[in-house]
Protein backbone atom coordinates (compact mmCIF):
# COMPACT_ATOMS: atom_id res chain seq x y z
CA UNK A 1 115.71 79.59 113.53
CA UNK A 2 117.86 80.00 116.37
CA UNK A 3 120.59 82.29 117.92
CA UNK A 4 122.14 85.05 115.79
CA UNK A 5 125.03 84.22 115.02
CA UNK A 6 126.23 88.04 116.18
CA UNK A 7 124.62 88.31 119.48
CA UNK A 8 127.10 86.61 122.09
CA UNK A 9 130.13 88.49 120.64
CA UNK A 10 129.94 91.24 122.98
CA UNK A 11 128.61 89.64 125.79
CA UNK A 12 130.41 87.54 128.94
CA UNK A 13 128.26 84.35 129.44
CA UNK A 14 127.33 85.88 133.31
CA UNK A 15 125.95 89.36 131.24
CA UNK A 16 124.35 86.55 128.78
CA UNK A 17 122.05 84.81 131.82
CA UNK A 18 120.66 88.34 132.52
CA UNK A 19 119.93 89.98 128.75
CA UNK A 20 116.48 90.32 127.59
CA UNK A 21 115.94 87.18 124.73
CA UNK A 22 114.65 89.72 121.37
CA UNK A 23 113.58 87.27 118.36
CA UNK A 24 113.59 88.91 115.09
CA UNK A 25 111.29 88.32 112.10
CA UNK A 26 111.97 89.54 108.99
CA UNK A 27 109.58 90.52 106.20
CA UNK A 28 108.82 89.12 102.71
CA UNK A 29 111.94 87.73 100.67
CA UNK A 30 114.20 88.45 104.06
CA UNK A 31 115.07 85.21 104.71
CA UNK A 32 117.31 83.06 102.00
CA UNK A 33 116.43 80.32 100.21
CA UNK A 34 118.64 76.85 99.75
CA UNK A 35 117.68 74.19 97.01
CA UNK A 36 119.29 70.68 97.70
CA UNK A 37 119.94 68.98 94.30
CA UNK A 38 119.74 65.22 93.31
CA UNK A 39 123.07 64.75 94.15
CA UNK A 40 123.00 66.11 97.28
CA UNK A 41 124.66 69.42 96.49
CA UNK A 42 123.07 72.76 97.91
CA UNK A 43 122.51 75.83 95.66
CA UNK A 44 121.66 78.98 97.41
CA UNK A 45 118.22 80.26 95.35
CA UNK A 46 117.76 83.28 97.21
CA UNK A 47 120.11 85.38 97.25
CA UNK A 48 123.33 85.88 95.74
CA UNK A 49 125.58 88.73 93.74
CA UNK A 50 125.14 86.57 90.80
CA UNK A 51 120.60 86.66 90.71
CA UNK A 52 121.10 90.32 91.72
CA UNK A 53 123.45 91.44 88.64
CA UNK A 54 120.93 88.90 86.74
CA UNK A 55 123.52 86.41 85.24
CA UNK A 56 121.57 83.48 87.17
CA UNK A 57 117.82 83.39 87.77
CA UNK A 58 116.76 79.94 89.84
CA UNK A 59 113.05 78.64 89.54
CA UNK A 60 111.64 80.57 92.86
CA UNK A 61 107.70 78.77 91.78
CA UNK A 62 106.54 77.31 95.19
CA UNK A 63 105.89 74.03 94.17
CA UNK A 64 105.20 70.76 96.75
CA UNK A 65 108.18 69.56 97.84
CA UNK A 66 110.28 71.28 95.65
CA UNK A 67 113.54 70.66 97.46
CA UNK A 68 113.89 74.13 99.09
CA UNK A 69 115.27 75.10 102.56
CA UNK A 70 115.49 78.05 104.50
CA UNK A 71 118.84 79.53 105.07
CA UNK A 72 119.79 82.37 107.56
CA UNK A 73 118.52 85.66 107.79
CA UNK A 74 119.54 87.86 104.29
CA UNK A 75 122.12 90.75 105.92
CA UNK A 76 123.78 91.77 102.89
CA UNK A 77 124.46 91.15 99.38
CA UNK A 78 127.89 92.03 97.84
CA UNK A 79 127.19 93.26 94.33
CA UNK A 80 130.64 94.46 93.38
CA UNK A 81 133.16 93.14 96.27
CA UNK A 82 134.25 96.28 98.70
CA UNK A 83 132.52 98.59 95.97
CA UNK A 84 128.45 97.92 96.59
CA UNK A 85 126.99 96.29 98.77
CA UNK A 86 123.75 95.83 99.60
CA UNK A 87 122.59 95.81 103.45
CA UNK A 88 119.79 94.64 104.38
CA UNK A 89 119.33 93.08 107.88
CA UNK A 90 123.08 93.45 108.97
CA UNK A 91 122.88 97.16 110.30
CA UNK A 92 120.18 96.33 112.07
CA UNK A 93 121.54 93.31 113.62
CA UNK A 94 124.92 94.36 114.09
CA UNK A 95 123.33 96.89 116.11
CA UNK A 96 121.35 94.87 118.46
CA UNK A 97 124.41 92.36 119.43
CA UNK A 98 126.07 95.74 120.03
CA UNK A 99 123.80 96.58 122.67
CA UNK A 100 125.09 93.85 125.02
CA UNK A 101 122.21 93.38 126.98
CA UNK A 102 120.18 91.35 124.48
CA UNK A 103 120.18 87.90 123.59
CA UNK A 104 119.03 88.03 119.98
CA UNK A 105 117.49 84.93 118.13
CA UNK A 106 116.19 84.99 114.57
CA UNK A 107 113.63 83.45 112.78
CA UNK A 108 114.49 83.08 109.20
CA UNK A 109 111.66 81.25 106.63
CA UNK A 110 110.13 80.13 103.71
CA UNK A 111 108.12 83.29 102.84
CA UNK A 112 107.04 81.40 99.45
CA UNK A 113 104.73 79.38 101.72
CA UNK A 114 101.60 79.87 104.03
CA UNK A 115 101.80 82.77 106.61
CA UNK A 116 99.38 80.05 108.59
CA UNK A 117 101.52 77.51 108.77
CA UNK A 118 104.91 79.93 109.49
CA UNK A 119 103.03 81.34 112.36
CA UNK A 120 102.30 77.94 114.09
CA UNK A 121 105.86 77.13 113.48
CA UNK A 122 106.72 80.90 115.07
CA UNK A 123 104.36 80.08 117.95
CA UNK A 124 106.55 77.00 118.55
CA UNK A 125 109.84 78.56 118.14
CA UNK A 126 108.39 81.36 120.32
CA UNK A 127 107.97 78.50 123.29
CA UNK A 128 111.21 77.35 122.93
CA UNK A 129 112.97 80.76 123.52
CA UNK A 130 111.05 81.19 126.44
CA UNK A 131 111.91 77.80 127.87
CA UNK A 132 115.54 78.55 127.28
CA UNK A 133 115.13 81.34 129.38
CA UNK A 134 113.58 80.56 132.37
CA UNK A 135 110.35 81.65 131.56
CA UNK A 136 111.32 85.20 130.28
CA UNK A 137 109.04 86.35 127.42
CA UNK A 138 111.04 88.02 124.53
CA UNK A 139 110.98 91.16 122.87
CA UNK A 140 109.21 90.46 119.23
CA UNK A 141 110.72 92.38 116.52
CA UNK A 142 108.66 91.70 113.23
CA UNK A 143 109.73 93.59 109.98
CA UNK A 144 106.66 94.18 107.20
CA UNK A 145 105.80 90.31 106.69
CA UNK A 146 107.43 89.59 109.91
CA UNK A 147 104.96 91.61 111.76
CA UNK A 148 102.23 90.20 110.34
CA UNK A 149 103.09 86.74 111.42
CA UNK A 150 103.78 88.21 114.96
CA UNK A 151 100.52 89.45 115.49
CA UNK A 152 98.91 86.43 114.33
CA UNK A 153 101.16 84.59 117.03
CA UNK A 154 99.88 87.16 119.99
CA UNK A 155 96.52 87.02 118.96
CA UNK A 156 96.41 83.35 120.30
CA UNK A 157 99.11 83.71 123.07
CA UNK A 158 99.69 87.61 124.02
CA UNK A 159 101.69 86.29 126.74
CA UNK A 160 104.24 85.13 124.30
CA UNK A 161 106.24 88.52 124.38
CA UNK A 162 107.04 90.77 126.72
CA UNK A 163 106.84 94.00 124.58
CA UNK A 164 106.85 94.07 120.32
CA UNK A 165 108.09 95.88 117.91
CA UNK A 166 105.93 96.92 114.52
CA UNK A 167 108.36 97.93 111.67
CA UNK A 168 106.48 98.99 108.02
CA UNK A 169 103.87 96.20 108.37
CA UNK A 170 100.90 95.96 105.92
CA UNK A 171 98.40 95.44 109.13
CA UNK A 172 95.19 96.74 107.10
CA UNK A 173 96.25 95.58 103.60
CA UNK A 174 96.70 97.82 100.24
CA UNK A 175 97.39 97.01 96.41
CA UNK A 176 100.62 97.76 96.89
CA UNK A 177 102.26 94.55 96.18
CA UNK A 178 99.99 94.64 92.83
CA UNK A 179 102.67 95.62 91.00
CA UNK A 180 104.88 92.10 91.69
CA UNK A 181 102.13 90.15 90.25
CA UNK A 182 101.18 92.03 86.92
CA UNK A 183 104.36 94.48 86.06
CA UNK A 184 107.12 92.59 88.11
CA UNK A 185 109.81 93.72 90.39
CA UNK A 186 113.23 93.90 89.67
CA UNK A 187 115.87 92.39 92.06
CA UNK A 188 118.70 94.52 91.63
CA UNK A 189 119.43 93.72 87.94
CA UNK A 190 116.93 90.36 87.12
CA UNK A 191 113.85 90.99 86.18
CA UNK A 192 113.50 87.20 85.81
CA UNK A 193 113.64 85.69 89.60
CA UNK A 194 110.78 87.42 90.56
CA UNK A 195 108.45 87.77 87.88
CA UNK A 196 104.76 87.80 88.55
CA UNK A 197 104.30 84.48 87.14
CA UNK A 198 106.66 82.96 89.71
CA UNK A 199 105.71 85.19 92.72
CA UNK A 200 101.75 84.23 91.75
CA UNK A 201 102.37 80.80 92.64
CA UNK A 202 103.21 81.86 96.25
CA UNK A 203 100.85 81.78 98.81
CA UNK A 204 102.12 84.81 101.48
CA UNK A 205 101.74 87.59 98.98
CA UNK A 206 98.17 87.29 98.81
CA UNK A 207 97.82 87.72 102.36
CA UNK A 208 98.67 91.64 101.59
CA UNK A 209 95.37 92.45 100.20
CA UNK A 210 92.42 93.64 101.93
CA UNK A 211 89.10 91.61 102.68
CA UNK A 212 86.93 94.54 102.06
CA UNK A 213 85.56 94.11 105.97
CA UNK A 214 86.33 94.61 109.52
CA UNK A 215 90.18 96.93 109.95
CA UNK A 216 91.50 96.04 106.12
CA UNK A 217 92.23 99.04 103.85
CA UNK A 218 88.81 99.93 101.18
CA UNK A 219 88.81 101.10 97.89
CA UNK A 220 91.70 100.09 96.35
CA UNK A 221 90.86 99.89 92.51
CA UNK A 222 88.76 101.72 90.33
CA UNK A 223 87.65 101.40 86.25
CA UNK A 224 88.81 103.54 83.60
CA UNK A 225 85.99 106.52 84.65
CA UNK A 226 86.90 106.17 88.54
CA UNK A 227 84.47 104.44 89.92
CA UNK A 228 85.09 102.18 92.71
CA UNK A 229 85.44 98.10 92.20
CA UNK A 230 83.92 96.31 94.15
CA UNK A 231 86.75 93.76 93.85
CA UNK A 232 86.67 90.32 96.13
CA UNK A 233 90.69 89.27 96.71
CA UNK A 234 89.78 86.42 97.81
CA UNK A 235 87.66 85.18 95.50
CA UNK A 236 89.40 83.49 92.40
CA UNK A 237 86.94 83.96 89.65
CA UNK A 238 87.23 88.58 90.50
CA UNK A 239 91.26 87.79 89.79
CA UNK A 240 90.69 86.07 86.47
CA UNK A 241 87.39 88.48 85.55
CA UNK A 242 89.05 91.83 85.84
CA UNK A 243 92.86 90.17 84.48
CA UNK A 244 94.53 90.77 87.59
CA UNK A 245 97.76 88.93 88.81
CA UNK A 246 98.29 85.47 86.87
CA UNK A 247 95.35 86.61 84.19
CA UNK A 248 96.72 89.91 83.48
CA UNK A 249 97.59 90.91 79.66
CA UNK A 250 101.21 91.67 81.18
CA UNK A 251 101.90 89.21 83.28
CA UNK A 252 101.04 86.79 80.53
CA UNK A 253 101.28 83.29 82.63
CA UNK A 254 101.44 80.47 80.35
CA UNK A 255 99.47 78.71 81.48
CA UNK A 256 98.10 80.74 83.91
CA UNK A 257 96.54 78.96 87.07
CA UNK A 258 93.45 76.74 87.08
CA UNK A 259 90.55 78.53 88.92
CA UNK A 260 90.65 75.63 91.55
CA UNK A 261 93.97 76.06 92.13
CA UNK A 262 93.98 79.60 92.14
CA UNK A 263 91.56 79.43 94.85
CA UNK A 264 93.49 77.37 97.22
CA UNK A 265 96.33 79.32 97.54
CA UNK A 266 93.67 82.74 98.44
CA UNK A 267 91.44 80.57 100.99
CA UNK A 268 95.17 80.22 102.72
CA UNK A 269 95.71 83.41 102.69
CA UNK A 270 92.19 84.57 103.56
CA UNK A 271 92.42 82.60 106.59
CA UNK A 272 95.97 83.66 107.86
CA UNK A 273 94.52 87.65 106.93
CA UNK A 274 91.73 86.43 109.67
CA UNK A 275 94.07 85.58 112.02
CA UNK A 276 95.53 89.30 112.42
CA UNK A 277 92.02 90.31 113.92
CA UNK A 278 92.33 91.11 117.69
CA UNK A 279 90.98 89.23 119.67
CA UNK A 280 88.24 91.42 122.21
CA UNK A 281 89.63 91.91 125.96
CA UNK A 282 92.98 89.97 125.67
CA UNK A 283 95.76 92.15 126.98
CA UNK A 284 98.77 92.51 124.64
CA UNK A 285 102.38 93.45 125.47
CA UNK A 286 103.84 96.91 125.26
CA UNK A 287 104.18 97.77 121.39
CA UNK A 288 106.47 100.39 119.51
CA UNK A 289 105.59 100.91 115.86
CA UNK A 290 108.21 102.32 113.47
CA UNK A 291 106.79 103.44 109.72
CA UNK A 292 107.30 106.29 107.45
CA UNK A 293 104.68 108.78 105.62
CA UNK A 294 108.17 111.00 103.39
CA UNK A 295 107.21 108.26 100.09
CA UNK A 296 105.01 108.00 97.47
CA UNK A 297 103.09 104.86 97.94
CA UNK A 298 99.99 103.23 95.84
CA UNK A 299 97.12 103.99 97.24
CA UNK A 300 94.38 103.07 94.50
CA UNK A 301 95.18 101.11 91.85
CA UNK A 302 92.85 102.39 88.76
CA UNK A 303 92.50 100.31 85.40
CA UNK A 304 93.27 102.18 81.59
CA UNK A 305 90.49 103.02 79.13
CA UNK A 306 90.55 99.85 77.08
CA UNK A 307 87.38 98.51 76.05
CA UNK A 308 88.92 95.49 75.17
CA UNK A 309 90.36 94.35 78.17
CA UNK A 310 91.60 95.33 81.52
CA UNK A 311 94.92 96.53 81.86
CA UNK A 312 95.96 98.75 84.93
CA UNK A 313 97.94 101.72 84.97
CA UNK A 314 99.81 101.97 87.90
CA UNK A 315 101.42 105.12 86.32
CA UNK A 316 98.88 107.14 86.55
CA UNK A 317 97.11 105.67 89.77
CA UNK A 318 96.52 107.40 93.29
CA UNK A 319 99.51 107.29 95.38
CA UNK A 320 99.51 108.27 99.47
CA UNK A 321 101.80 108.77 101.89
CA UNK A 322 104.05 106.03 103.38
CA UNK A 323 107.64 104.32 103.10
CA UNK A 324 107.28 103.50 99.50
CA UNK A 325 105.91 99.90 99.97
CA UNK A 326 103.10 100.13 102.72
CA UNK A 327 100.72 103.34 102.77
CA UNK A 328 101.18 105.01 106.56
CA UNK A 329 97.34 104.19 106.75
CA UNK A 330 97.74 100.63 106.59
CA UNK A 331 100.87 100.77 108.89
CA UNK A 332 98.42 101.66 111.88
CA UNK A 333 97.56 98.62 113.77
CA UNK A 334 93.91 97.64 114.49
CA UNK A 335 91.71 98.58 116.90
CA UNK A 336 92.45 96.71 120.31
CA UNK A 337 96.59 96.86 119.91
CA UNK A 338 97.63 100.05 121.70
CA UNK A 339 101.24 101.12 121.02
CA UNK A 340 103.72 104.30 120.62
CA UNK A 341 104.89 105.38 117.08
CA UNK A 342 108.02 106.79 115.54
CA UNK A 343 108.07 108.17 112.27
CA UNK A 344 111.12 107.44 110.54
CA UNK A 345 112.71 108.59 107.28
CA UNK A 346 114.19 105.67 105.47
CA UNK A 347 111.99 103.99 103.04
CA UNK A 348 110.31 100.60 103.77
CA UNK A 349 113.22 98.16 103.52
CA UNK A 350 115.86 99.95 105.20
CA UNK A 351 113.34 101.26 108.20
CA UNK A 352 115.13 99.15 110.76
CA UNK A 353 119.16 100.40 109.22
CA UNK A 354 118.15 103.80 110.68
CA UNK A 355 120.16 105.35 113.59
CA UNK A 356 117.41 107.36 115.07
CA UNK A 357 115.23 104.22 114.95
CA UNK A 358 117.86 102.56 116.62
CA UNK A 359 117.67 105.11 119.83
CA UNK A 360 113.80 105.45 120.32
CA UNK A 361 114.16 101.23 120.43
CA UNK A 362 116.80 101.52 122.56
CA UNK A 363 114.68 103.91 125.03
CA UNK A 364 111.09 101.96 124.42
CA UNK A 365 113.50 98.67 125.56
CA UNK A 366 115.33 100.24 128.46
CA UNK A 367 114.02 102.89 129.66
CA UNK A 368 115.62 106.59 128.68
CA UNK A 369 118.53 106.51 130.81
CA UNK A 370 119.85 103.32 128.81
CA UNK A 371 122.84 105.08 127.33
């Protein structure tokens, strides 16, 4: 974590003492990943043209101390040089440092790990940058993941920002990262890097599912006739009885996680998915929320007729609108955040690469005579 690299190119160091301090957060496998070896060496884990075209695929499994680092923020990945590349944060943060009245910090981490633990050490980081500049509050930018952890932050210290920025985040929870943990997700080409057994030893992507209380998202899988399951995330033993995740038929984890285990990584997560709930009368900054309803997004996850066993269709399951990741539903924040919205176009990834994103931020930041 620290200052992008990008953001004192276009600014003289007197323009520098007056820009606004913005810290950026970026979502769920945004930030890479660096292994150091025996030897000392350092492999870069997450990720490179080579894991994208699939002709390497590291161990990702969160294990205790397994060596891993955080690099810098992901901006781009170069699948065939000059030919395809990838963006993924640079647009976005080219952008900002273009601005030239912003001092723009990043906060790139493990997002393998606890969201409870990354949000203390966001909190901290979150002091520091206002230390550094005499006492300013920054503009929060928190991408999907990234938001997440932000609100956790300003639900203990709202005075830590002076305004925030929402972008596709999974506020209420859905079943839409299901599919990682029983199908897979491709990365570009590899299948292999993050397969559901690897991504089930994580502890962050369980914090995506709802609690079935309070703000979270209901009704989010149903049995082979339609009927609503009364399904408990957090509960280890509803994972392993219904062949969800690490138990499912097509996952096929060998071996799959003991129950105990299991359990550890969801009371984690369970307690981080607390930590989003507002807390009654405190007084939060200015917020902007940018998310998308033009997609196709899982809604309701429903299981196949199998009397056998449980397998889930996610084929023919209920899909909503939103950016093809998070419903728009689940995009709204809870009760007790006000904010603005803009609805933008691009799907969930790319929400923050969008030009017309790029102006309403620029007006919700500076006013609308900014330009």
């Amino acid at each position: 974590p620290g200052l992008w690299k990008g953001s004192a190119t276009n600014v003289s160091s007197s323009a520098m003492s007056g820009a606004i301090p913005l810290v950026f957060v970026p979502g769920y496998k945004g930030s890479e990943l660096i292994r150091k070896d025996a030897d000392g060496s350092t492999v870069r884990i997450w990720l490179t043209p080579w894991q994208a075209l699939n002709l390497t695929a590291p161990d990702l499994t969160l294990r205790e101390n397994d060596g891993v680092d955080v690099g810098g923020i992901l901006t781009s990945v170069t699948l065939i040089p000059r030919l395809v590349e990838a963006q993924i944060y640079r647009p976005w943060l080219d952008f900002v440092s273009s601005m030239g009245r912003i001092k723009t910090y990043v906060f790139p981490y493990d997002w393998r790990k606890d969201n409870g633990e990354i949000s203390r050490k966001l909190e901290e980081f979150l002091e520091t940058v206002r230390a550094e500049n005499q006492g300013v509050s920054p503009v929060l930018v928190g991408h999907s993941n990234g938001g997440n952890l932000v609100l956790s932050v300003l639900n203990r210290k709202p005075d830590l920002a002076s305004k925030v920025i929402f972008v596709g985040v999974p506020f209420r929870g859905g079943i839409g990262f299901m599919r990682d943990l029983v199908e897979g997700v491709s990365t570009g080409l590899n299948p292999e890097i993050a397969s559901p057994c690897v991504v089930s030893s994580f502890i962050g992507v369980y914090t995506f599912f709802p609690r079935g209380e309070s703000f979270d998202t209901e009704d989010v899988l149903r049995d082979g006739q339609g009927r609503k399951i009364a399904f408990r995330f957090f509960n280890a033993s509803d994972w392993e009885n219904y062949e969800l995740g690490p138990y499912s038929h097509e996952a096929h984890c060998e071996p799959a996680p003991s129950s105990k285990e299991f359990q550890k990584r969801l009371d984690l997560a369970k307690k981080f998915r607390d930590s989003l709930e507002p807390v009654k009368g405190a007084v939060y900054p200015k917020a902007l929320v940018i998310h998308a309803q033009n997609r196709k997004t899982l809604r309701t996850l429903k299981a196949g007729n199998d009397p056998d066993h449980w397998f889930w269709d996610f084929k023919n399951s209920e899909y909503s609108s939103g950016d093809g990741r998070v419903t728009f539903s689940s995009s709204i924040p809870p009760e007790g955040i006000e904010y603005e919205s803009f609805i933008g176009e691009e799907e969930h990834s790319s929400l923050l690469n969008d030009p017309a994103a790029w102006k309403r931020i620029e007006v919700f930041l500076f006013g609308s005579n900014s330009s």
